[in-house]
N, C-alpha and C. Protein backbone atom coordinates (compact mmCIF):
# COMPACT_ATOMS: atom_id res chain seq x y z
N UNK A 1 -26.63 -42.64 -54.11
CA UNK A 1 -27.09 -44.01 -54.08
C UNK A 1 -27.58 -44.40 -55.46
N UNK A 2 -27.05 -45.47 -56.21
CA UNK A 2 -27.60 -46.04 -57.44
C UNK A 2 -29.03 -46.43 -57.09
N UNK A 3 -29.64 -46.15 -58.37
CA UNK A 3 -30.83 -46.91 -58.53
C UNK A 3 -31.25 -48.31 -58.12
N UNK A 4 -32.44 -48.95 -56.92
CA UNK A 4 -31.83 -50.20 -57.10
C UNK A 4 -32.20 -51.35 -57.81
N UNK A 5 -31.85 -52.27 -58.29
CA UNK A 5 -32.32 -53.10 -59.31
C UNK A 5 -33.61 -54.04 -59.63
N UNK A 6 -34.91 -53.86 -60.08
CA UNK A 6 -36.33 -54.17 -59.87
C UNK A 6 -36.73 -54.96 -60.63
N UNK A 7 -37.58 -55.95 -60.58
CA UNK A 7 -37.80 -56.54 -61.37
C UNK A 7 -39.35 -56.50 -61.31
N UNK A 8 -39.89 -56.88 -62.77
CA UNK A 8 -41.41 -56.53 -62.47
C UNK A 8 -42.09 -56.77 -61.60
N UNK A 9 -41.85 -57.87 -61.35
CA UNK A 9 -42.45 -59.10 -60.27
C UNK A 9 -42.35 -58.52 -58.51
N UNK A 10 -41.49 -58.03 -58.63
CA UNK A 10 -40.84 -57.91 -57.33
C UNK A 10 -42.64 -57.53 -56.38
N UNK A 11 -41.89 -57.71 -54.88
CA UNK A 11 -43.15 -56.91 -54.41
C UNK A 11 -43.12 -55.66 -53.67
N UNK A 12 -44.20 -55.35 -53.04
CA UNK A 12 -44.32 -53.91 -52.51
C UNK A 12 -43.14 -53.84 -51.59
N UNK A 13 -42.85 -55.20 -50.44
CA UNK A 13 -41.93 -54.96 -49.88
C UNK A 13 -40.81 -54.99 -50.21
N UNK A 14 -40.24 -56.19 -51.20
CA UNK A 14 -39.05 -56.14 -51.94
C UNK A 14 -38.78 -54.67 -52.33
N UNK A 15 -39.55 -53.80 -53.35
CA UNK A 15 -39.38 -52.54 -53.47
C UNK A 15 -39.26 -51.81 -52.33
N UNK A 16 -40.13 -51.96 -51.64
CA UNK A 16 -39.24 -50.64 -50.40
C UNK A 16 -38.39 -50.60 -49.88
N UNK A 17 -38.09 -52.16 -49.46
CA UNK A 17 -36.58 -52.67 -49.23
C UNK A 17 -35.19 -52.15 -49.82
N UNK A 18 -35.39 -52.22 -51.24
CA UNK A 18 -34.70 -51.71 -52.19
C UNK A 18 -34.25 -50.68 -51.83
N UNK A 19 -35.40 -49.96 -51.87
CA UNK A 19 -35.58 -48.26 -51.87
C UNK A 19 -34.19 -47.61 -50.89
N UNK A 20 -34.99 -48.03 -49.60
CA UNK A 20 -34.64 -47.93 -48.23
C UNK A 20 -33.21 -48.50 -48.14
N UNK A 21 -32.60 -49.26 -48.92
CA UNK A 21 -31.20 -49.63 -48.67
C UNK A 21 -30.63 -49.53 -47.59
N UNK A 22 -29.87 -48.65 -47.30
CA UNK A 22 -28.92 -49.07 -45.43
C UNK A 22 -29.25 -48.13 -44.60
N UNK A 23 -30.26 -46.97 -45.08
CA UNK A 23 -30.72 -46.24 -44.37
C UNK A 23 -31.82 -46.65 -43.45
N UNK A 24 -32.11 -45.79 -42.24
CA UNK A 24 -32.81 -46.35 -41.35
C UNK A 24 -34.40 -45.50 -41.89
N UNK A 25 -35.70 -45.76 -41.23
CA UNK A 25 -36.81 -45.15 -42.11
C UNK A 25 -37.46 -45.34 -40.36
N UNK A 26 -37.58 -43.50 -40.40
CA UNK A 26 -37.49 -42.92 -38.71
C UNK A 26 -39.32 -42.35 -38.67
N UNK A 27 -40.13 -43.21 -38.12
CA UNK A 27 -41.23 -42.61 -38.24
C UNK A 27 -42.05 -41.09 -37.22
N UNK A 28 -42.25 -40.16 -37.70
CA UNK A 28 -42.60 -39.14 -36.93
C UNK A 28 -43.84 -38.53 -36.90
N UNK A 29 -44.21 -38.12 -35.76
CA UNK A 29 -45.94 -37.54 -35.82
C UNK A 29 -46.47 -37.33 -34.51
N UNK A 30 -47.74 -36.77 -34.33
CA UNK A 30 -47.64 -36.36 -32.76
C UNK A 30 -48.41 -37.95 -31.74
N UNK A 31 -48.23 -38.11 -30.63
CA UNK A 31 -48.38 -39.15 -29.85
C UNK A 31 -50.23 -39.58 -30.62
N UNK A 32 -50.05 -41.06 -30.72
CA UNK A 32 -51.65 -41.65 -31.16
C UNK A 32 -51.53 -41.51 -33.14
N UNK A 33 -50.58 -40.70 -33.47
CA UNK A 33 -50.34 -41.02 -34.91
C UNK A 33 -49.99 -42.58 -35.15
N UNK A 34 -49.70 -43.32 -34.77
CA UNK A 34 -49.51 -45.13 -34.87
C UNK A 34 -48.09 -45.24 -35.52
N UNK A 35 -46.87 -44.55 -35.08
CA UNK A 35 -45.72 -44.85 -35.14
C UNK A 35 -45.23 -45.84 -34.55
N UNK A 36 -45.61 -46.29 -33.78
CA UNK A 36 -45.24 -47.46 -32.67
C UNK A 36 -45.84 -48.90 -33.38
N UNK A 37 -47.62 -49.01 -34.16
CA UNK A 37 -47.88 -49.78 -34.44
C UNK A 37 -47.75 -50.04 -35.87
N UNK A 38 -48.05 -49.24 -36.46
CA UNK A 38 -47.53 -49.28 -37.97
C UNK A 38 -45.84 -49.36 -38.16
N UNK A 39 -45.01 -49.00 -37.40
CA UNK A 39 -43.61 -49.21 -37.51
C UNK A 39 -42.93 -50.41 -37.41
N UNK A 40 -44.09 -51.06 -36.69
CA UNK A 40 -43.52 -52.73 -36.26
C UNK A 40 -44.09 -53.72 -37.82
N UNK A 41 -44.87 -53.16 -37.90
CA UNK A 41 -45.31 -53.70 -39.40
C UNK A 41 -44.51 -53.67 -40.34
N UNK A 42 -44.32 -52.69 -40.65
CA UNK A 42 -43.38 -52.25 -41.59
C UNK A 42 -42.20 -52.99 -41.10
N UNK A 43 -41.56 -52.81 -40.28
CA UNK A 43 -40.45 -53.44 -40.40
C UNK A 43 -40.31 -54.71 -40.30
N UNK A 44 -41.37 -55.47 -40.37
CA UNK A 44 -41.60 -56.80 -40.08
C UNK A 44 -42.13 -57.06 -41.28
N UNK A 45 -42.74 -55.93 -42.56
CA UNK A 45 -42.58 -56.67 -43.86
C UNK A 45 -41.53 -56.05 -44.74
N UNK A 46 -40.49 -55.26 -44.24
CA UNK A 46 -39.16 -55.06 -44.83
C UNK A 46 -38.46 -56.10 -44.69
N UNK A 47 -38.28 -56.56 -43.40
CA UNK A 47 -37.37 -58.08 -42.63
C UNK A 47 -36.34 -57.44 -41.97
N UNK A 48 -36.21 -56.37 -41.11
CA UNK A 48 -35.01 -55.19 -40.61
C UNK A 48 -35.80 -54.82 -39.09
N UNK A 49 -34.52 -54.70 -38.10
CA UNK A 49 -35.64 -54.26 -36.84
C UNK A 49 -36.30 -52.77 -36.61
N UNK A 50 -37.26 -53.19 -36.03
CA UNK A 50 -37.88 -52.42 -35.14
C UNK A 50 -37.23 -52.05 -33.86
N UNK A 51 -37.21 -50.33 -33.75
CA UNK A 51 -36.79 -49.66 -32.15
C UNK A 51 -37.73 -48.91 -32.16
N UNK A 52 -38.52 -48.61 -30.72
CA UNK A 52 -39.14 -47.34 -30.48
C UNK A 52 -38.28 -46.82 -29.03
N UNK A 53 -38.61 -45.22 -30.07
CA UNK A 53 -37.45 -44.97 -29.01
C UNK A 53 -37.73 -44.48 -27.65
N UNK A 54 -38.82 -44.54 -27.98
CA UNK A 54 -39.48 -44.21 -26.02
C UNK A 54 -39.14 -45.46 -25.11
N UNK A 55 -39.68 -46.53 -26.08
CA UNK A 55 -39.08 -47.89 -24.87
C UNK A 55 -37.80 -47.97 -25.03
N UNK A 56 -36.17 -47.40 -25.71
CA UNK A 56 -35.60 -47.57 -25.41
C UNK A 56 -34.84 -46.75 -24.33
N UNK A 57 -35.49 -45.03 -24.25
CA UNK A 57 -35.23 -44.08 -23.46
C UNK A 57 -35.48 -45.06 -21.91
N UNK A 58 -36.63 -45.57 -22.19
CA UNK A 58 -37.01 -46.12 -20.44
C UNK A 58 -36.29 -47.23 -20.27
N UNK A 59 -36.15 -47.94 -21.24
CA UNK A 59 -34.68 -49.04 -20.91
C UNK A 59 -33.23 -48.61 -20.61
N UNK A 60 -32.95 -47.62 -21.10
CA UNK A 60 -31.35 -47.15 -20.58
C UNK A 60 -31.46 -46.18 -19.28
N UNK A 61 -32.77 -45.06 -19.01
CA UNK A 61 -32.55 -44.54 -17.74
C UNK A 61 -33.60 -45.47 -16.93
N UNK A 62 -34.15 -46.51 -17.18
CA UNK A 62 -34.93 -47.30 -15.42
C UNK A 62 -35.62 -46.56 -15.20
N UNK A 63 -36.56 -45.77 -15.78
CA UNK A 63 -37.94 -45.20 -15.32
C UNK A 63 -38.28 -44.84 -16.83
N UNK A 64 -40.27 -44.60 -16.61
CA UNK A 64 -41.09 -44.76 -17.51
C UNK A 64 -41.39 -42.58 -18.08
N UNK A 65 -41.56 -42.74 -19.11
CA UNK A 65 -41.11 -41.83 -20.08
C UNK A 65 -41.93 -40.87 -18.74
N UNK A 66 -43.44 -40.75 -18.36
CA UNK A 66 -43.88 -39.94 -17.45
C UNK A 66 -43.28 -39.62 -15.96
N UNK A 67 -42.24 -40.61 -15.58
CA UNK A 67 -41.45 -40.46 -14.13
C UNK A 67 -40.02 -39.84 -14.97
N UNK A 68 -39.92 -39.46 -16.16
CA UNK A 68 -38.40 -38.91 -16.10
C UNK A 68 -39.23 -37.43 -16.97
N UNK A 69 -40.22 -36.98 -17.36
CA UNK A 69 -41.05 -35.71 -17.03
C UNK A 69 -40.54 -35.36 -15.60
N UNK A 70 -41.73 -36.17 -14.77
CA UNK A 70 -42.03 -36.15 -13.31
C UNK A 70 -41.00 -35.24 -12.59
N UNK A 71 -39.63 -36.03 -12.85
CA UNK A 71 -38.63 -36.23 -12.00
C UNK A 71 -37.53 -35.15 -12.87
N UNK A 72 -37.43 -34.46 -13.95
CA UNK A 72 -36.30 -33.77 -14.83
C UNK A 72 -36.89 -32.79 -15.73
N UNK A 73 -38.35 -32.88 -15.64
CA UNK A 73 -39.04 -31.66 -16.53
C UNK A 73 -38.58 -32.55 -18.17
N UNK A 74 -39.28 -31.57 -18.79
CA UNK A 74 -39.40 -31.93 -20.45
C UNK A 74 -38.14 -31.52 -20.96
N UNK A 75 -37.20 -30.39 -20.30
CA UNK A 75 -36.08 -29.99 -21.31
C UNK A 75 -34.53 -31.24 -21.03
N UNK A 76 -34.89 -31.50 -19.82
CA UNK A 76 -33.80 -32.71 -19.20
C UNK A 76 -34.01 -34.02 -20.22
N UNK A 77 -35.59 -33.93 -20.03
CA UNK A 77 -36.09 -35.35 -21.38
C UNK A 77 -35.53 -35.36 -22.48
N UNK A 78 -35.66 -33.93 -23.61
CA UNK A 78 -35.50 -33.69 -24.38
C UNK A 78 -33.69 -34.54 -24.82
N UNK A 79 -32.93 -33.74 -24.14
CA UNK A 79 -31.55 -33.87 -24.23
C UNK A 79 -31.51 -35.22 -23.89
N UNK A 80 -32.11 -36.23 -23.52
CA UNK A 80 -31.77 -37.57 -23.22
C UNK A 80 -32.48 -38.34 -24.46
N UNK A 81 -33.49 -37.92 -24.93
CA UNK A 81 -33.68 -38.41 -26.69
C UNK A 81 -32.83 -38.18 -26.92
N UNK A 82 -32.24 -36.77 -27.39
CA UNK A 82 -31.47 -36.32 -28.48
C UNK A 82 -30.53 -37.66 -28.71
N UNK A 83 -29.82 -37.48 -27.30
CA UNK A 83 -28.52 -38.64 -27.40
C UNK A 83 -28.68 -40.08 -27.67
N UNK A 84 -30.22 -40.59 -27.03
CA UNK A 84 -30.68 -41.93 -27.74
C UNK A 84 -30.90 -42.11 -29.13
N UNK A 85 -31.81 -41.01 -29.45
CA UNK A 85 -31.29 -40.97 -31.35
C UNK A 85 -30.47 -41.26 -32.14
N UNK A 86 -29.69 -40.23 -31.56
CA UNK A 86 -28.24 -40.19 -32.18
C UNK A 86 -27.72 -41.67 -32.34
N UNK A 87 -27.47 -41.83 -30.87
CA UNK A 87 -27.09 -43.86 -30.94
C UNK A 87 -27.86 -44.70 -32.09
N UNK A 88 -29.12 -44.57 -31.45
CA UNK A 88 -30.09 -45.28 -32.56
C UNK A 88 -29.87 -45.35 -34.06
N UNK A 89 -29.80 -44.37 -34.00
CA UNK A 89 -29.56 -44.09 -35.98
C UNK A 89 -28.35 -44.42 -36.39
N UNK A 90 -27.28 -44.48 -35.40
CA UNK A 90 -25.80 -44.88 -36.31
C UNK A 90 -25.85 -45.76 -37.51
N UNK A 91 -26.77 -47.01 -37.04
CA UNK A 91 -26.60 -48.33 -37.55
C UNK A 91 -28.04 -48.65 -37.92
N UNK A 92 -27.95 -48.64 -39.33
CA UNK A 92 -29.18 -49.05 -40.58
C UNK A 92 -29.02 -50.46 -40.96
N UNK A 93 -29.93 -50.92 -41.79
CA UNK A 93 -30.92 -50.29 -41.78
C UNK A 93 -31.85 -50.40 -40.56
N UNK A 94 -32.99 -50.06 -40.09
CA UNK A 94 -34.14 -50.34 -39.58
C UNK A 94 -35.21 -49.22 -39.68
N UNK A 95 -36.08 -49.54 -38.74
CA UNK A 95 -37.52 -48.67 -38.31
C UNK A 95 -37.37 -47.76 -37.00
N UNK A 96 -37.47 -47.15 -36.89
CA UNK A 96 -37.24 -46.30 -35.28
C UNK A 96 -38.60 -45.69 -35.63
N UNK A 97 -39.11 -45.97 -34.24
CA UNK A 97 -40.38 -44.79 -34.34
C UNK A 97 -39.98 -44.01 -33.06
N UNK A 98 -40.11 -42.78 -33.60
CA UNK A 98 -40.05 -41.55 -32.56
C UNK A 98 -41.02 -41.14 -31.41
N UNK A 99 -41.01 -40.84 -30.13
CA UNK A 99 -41.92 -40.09 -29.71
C UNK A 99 -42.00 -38.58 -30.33
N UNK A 100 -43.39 -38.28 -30.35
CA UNK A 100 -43.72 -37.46 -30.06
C UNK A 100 -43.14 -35.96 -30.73
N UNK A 101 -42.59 -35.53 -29.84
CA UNK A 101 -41.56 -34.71 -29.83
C UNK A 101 -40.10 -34.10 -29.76
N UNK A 102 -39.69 -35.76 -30.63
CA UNK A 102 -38.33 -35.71 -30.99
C UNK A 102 -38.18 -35.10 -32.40
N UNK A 103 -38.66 -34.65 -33.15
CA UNK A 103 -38.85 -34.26 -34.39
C UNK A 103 -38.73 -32.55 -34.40
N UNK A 104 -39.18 -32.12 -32.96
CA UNK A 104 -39.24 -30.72 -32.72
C UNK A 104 -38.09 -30.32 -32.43
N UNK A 105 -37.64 -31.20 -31.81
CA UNK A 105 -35.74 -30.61 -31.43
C UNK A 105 -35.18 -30.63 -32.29
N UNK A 106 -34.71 -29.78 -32.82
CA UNK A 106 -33.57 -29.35 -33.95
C UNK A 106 -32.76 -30.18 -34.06
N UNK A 107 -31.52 -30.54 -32.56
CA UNK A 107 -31.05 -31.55 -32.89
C UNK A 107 -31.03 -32.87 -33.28
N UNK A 108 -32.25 -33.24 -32.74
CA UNK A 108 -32.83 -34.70 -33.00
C UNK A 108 -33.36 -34.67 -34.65
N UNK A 109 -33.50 -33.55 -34.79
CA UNK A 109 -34.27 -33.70 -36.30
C UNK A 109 -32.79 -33.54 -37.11
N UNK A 110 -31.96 -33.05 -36.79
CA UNK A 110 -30.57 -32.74 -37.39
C UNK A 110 -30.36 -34.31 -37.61
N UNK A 111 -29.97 -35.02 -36.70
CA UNK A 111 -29.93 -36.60 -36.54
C UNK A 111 -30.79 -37.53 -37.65
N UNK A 112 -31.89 -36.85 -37.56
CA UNK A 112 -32.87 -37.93 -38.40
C UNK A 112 -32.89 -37.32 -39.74
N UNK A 113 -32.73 -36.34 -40.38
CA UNK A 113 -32.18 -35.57 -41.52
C UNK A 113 -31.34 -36.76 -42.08
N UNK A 114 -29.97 -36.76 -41.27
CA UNK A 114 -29.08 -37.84 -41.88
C UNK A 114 -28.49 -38.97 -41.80
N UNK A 115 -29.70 -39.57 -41.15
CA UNK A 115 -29.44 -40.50 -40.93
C UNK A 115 -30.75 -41.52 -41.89
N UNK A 116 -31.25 -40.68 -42.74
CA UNK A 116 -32.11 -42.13 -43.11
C UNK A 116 -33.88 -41.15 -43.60
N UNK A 117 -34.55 -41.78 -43.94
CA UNK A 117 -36.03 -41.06 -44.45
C UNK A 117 -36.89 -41.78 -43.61
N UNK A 118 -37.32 -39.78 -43.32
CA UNK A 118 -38.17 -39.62 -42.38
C UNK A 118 -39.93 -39.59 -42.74
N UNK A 119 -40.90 -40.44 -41.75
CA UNK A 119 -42.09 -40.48 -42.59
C UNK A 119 -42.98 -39.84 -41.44
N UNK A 120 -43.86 -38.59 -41.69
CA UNK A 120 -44.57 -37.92 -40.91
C UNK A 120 -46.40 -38.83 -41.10
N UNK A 121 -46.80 -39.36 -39.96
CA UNK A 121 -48.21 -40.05 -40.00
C UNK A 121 -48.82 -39.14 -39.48
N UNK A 122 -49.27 -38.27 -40.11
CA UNK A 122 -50.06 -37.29 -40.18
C UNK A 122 -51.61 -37.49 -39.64
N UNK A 123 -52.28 -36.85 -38.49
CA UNK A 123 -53.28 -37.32 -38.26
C UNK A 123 -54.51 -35.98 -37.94
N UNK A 124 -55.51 -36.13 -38.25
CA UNK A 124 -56.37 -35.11 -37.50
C UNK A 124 -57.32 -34.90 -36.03
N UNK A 125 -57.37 -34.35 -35.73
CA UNK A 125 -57.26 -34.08 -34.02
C UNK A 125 -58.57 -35.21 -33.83
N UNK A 126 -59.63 -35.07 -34.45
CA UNK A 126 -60.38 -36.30 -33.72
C UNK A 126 -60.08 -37.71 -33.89
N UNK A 127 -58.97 -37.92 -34.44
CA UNK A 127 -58.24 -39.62 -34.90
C UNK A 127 -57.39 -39.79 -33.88
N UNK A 128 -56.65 -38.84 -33.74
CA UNK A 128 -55.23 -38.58 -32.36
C UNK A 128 -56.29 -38.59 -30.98
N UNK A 129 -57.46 -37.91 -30.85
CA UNK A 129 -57.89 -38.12 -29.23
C UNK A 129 -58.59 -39.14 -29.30
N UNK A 130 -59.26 -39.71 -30.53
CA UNK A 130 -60.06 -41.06 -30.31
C UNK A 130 -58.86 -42.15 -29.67
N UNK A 131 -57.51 -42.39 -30.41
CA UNK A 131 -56.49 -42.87 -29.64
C UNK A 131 -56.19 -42.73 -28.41
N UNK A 132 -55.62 -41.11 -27.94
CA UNK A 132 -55.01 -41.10 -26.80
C UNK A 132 -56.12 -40.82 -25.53
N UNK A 133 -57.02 -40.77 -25.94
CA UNK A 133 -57.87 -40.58 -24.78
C UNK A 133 -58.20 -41.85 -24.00
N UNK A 134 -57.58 -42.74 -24.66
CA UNK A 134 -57.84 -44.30 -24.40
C UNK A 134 -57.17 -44.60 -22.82
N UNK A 135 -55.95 -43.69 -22.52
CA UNK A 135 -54.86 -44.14 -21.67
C UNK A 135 -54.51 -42.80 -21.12
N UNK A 136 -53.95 -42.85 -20.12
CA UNK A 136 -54.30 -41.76 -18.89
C UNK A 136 -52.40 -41.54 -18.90
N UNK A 137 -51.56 -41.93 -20.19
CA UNK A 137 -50.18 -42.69 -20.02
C UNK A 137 -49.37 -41.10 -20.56
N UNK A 138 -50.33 -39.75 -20.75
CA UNK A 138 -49.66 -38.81 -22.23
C UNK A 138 -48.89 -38.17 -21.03
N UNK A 139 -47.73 -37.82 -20.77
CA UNK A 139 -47.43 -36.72 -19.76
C UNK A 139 -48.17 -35.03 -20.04
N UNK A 140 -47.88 -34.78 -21.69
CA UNK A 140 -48.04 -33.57 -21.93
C UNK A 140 -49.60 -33.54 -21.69
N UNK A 141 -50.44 -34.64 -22.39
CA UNK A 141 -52.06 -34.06 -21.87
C UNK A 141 -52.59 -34.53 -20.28
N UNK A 142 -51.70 -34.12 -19.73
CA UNK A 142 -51.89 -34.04 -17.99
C UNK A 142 -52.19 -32.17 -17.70
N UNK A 143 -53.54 -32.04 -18.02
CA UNK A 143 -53.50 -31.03 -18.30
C UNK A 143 -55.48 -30.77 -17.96
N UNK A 144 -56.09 -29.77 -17.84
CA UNK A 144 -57.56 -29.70 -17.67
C UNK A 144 -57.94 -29.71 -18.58
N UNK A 145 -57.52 -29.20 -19.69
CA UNK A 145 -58.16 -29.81 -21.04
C UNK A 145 -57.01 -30.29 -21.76
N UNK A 146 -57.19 -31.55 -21.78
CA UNK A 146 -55.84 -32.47 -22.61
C UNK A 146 -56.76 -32.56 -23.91
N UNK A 147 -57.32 -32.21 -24.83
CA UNK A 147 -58.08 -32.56 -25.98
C UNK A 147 -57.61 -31.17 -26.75
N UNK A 148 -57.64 -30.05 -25.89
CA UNK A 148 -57.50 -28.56 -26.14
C UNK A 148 -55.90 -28.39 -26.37
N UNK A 149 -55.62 -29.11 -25.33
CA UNK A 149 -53.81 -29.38 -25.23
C UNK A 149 -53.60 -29.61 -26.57
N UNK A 150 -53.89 -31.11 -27.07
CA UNK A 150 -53.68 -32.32 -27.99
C UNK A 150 -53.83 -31.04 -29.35
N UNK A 151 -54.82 -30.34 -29.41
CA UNK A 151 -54.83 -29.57 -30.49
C UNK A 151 -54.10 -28.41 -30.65
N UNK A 152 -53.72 -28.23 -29.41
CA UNK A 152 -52.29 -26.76 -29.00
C UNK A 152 -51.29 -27.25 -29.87
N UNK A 153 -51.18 -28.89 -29.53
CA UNK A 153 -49.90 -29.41 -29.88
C UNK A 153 -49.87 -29.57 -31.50
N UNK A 154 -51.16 -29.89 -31.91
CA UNK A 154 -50.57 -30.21 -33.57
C UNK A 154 -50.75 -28.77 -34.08
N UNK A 155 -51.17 -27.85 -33.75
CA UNK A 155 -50.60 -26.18 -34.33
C UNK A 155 -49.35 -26.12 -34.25
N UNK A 156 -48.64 -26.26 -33.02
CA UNK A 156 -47.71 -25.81 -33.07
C UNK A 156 -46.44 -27.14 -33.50
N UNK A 157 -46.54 -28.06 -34.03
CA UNK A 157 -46.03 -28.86 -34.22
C UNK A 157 -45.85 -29.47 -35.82
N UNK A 158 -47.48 -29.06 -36.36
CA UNK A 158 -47.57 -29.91 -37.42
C UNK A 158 -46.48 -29.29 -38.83
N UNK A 159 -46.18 -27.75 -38.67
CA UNK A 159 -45.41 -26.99 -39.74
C UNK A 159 -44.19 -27.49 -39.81
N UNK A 160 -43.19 -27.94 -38.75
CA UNK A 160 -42.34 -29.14 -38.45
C UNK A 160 -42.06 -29.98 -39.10
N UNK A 161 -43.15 -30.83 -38.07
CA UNK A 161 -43.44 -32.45 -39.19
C UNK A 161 -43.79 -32.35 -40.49
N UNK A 162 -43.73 -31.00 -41.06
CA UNK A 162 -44.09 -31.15 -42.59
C UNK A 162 -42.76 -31.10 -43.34
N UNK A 163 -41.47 -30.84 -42.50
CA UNK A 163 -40.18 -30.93 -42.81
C UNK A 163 -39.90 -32.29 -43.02
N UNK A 164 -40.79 -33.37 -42.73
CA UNK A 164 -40.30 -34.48 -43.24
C UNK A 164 -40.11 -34.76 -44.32
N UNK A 165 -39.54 -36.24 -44.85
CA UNK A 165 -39.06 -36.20 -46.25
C UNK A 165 -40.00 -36.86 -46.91
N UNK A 166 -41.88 -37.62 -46.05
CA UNK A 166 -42.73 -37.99 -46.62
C UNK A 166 -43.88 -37.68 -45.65
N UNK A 167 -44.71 -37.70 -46.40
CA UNK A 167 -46.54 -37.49 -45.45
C UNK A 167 -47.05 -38.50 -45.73
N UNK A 168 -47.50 -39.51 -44.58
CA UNK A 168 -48.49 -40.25 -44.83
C UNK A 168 -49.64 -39.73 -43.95
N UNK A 169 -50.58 -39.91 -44.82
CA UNK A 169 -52.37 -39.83 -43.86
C UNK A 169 -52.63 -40.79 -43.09
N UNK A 170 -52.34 -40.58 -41.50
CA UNK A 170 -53.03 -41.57 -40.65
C UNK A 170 -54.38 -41.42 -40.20
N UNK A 171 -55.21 -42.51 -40.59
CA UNK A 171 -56.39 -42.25 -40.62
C UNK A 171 -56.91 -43.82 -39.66
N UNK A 172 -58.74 -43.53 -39.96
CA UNK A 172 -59.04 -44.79 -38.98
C UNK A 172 -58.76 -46.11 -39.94
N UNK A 173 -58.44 -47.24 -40.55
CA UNK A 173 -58.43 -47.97 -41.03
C UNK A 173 -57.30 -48.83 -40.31
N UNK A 174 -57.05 -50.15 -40.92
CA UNK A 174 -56.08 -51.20 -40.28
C UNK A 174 -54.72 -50.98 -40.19
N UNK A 175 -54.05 -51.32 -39.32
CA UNK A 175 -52.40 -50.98 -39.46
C UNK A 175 -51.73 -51.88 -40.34
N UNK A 176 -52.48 -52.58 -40.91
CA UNK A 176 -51.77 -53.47 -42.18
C UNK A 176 -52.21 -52.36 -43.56
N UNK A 177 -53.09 -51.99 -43.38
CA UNK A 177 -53.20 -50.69 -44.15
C UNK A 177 -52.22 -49.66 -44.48
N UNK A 178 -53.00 -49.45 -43.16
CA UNK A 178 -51.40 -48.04 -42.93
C UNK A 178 -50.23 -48.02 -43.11
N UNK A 179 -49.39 -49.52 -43.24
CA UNK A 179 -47.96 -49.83 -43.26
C UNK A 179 -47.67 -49.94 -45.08
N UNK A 180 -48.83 -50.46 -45.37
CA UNK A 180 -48.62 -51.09 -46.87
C UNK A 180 -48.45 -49.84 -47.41
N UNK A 181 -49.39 -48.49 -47.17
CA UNK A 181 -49.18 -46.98 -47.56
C UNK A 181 -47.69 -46.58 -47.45
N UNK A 182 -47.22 -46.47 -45.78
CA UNK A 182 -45.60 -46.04 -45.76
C UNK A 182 -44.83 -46.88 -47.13
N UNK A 183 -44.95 -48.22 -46.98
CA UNK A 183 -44.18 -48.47 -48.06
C UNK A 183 -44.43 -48.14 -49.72
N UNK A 184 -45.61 -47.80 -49.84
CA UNK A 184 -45.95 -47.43 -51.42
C UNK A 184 -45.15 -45.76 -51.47
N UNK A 185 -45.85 -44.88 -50.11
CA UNK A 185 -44.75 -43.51 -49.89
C UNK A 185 -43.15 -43.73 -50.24
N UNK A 186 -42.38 -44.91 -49.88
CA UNK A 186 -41.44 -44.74 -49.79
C UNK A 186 -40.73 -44.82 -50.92
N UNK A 187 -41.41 -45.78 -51.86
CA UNK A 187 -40.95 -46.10 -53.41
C UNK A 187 -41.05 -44.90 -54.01
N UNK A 188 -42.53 -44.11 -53.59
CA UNK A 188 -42.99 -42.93 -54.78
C UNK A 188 -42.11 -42.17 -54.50
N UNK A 189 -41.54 -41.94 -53.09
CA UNK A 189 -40.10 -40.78 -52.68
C UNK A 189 -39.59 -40.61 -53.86
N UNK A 190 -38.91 -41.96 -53.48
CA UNK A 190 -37.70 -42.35 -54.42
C UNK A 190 -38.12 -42.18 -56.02
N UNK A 191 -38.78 -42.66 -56.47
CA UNK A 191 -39.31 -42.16 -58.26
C UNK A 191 -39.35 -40.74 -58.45
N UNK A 192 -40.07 -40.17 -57.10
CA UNK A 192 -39.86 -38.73 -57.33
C UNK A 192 -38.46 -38.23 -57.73
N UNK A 193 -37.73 -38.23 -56.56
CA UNK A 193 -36.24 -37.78 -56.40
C UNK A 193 -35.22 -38.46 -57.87
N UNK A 194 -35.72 -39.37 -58.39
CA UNK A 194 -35.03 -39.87 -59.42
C UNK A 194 -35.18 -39.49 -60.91
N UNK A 195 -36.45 -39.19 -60.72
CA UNK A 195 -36.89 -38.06 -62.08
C UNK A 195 -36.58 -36.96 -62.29
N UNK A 196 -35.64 -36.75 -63.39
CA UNK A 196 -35.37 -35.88 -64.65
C UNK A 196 -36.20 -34.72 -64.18
């Protein structure tokens, strides 16, 4: 991909825009990282859509991400991301925010590898349960200690998500915050990768 053409003036979003060219920019991190809300931002100050792909999993099979757990277990789930991904990502540019634990499947991460740059919202366990403890909605923290869970999960998860192709710190502050960060990440990618 050529460099793309900047002008001083330009702005944060014009530049990420740039950056990001026809690739899609796939956000990943564990549930309550703000992929869902910071992703809509972002792509709403790129000017490119927004998909999350949990609401589109429950739009193509007619039940809600916890009744196709319920009803097929997690490995049946799994394989029904994979293939929504896959779809998803053909066609750039946009924002996809991931659940959860699409990032852990090899294949799904195979998918998001090449299909576009991936941004890990990195969070620490009392930021993620101040979130998810909000909503009774997590399948995986259906559990006697879902807090104990929540922290099972970013051990065994977070070495992963560090395979992404950026880290942002999700922290407590505004999601106009948080979005303006992905996009400053996404330029610095790119300066990185372009330097000598």
């Amino acid at each position: 991909m050529s460099d793309p053409v900047l002008k001083v003036g330009d702005s944060l979003k014009d530049r990420a825009r740039a950056t990001l060219g026809s690739r899609n920019l796939i956000l990943v991190g564990l549930m309550g990282a703000g992929k869902s809300s910071v992703g809509r931002i972002v792509a709403l100050q790129l000017g490119i859509p927004f998909i999350d792909s949990d609401v589109e999993i429950e739009r193509v099979s007619r039940m809600t991400i916890s009744e196709l757990f319920a009803a097929y277990g997690e490995d049946e789930f799994r394989a029904l991301e994979t293939r929504v991904m896959k779809r998803l990502l053909k066609n750039g540019p946009r924002v996809v925010s991931t659940g959860g634990g699409a990032f852990i499947n090899d294949r799904t991460r195979k998918h998001i590898k090449k299909s576009g740059l991936s941004v890990w919202l990195k969070a620490d366990l009392d930021v993620l349960w101040e979130r998810v403890s909000k909503r009774d909605t997590r399948p995986l923290l259906k559990t006697e200690n879902p807090k104990q869970t929540l922290e099972n999960l970013m051990n065994a998860r977070y070495p992963i998500y560090a395979e992404a192709d950026i880290t942002v710190l999700s922290r407590d502050v505004r999601k106009e915050i948080m979005a303006d960060e992905v996009l400053k990440a996404v330029i610095e990618a790119q300066t990185e990768s372009t330097e000598p």
